[in-house]
C-alpha atoms as a PDB file:
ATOM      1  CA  UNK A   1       0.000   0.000   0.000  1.00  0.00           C
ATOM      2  CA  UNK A   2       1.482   3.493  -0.842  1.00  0.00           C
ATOM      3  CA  UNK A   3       1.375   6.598   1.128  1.00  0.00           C
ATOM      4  CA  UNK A   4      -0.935   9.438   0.110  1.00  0.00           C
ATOM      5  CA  UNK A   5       2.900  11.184  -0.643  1.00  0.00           C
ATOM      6  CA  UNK A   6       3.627   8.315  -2.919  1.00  0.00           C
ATOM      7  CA  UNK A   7      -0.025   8.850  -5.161  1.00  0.00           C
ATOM      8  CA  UNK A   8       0.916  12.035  -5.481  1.00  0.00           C
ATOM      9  CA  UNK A   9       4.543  11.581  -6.629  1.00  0.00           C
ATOM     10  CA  UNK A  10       3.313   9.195  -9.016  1.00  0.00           C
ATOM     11  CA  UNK A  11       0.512  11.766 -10.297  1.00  0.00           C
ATOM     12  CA  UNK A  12       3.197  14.115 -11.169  1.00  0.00           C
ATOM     13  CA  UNK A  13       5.642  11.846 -13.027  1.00  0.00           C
ATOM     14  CA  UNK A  14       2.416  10.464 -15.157  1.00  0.00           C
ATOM     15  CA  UNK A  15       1.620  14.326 -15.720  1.00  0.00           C
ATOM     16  CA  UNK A  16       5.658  14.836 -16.869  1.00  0.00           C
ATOM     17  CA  UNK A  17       6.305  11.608 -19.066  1.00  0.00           C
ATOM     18  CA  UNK A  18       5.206  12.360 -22.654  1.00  0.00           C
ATOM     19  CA  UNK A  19       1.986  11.640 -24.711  1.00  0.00           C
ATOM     20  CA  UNK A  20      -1.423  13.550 -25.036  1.00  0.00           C
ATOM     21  CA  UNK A  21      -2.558  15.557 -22.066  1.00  0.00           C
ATOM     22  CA  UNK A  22      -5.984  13.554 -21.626  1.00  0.00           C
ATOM     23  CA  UNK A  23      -4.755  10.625 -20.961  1.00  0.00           C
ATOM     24  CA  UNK A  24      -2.157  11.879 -19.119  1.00  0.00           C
ATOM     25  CA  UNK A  25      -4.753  13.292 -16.830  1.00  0.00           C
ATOM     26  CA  UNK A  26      -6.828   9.935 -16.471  1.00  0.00           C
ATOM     27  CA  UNK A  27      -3.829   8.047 -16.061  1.00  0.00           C
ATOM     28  CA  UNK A  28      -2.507  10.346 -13.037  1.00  0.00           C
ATOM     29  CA  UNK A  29      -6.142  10.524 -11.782  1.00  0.00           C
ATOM     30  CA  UNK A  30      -6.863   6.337 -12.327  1.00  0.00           C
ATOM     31  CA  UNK A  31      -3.942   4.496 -11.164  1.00  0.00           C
ATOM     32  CA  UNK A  32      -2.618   7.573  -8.322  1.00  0.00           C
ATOM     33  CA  UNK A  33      -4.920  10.443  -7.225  1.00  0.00           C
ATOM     34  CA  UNK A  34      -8.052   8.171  -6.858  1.00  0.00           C
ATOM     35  CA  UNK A  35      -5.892   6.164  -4.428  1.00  0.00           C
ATOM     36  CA  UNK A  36      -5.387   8.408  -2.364  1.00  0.00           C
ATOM     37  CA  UNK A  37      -6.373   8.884   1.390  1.00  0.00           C
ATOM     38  CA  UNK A  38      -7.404  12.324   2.246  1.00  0.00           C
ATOM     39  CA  UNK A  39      -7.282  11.434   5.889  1.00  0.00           C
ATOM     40  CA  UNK A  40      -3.152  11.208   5.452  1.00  0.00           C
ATOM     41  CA  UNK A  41      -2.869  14.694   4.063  1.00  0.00           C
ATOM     42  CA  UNK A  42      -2.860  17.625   5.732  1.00  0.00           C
ATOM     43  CA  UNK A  43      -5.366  19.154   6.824  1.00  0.00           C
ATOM     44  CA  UNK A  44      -4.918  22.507   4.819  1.00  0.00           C
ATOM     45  CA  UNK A  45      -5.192  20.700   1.772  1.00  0.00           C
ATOM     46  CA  UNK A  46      -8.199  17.898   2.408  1.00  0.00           C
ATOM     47  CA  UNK A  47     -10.988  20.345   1.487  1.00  0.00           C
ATOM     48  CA  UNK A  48      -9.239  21.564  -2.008  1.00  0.00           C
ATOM     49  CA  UNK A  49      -8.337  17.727  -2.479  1.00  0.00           C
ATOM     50  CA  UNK A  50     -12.399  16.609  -1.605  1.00  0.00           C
ATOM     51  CA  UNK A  51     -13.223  19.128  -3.582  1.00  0.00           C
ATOM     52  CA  UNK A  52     -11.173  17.758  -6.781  1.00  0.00           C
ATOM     53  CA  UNK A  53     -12.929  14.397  -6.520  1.00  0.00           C
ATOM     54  CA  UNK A  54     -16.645  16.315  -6.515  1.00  0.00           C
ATOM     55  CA  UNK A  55     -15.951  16.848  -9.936  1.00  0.00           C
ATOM     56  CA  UNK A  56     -18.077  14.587 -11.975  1.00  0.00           C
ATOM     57  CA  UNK A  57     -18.333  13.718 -15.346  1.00  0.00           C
ATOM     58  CA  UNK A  58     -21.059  14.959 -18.123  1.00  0.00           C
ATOM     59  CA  UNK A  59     -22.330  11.475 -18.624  1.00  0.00           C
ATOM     60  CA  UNK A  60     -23.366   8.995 -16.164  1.00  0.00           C
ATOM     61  CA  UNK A  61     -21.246   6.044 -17.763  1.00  0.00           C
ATOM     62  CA  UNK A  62     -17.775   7.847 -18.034  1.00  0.00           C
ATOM     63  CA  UNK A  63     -15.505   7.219 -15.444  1.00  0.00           C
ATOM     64  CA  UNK A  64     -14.558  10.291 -12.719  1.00  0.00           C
ATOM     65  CA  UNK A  65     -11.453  10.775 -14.414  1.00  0.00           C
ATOM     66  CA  UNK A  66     -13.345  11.896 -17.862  1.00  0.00           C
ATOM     67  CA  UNK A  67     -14.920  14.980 -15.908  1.00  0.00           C
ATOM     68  CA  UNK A  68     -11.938  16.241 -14.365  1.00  0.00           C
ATOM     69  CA  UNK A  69     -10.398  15.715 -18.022  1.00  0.00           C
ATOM     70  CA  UNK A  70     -12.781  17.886 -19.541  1.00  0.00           C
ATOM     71  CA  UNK A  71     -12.838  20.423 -16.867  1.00  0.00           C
ATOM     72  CA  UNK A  72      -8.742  20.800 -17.010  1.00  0.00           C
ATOM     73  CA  UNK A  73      -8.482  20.429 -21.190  1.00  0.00           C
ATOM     74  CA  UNK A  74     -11.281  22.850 -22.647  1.00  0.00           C
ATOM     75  CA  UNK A  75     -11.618  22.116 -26.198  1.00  0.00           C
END
């Protein structure tokens, strides 16, 4: 099990390697920031970091990753 430090580290190096931006984003949010335990963070950041996961997706199907995707990369 990794530490909330260690999502986040891997986040960033899936937002740094190369390819399209999407599915940069739903990679970092899939396999790292949806991992994540809030409770390990600090408490200055749990409420901006809660408040990253309310973001939902415009269709009912797509996974959370696809909203924040679309929020972040405007066409």
């Amino acid at each position: 099990m990794s530490t909330a430090w260690e999502q986040l580290e891997g986040a960033a190096l899936s937002l740094a390697r190369s390819g399209p931006i999407k599915e940069r984003l739903a990679d970092a949010y899939r396999n790292h920031l949806a991992l994540v335990n809030a409770n390990e963070l600090p408490a200055a950041l749990r409420a901006e970091f809660h408040a990253c996961h309310g973001m939902r997706p415009s269709s009912a199907t797509a996974p959370p990753s696809r909203g924040c995707c679309a929020r972040l990369c405007p066409r």
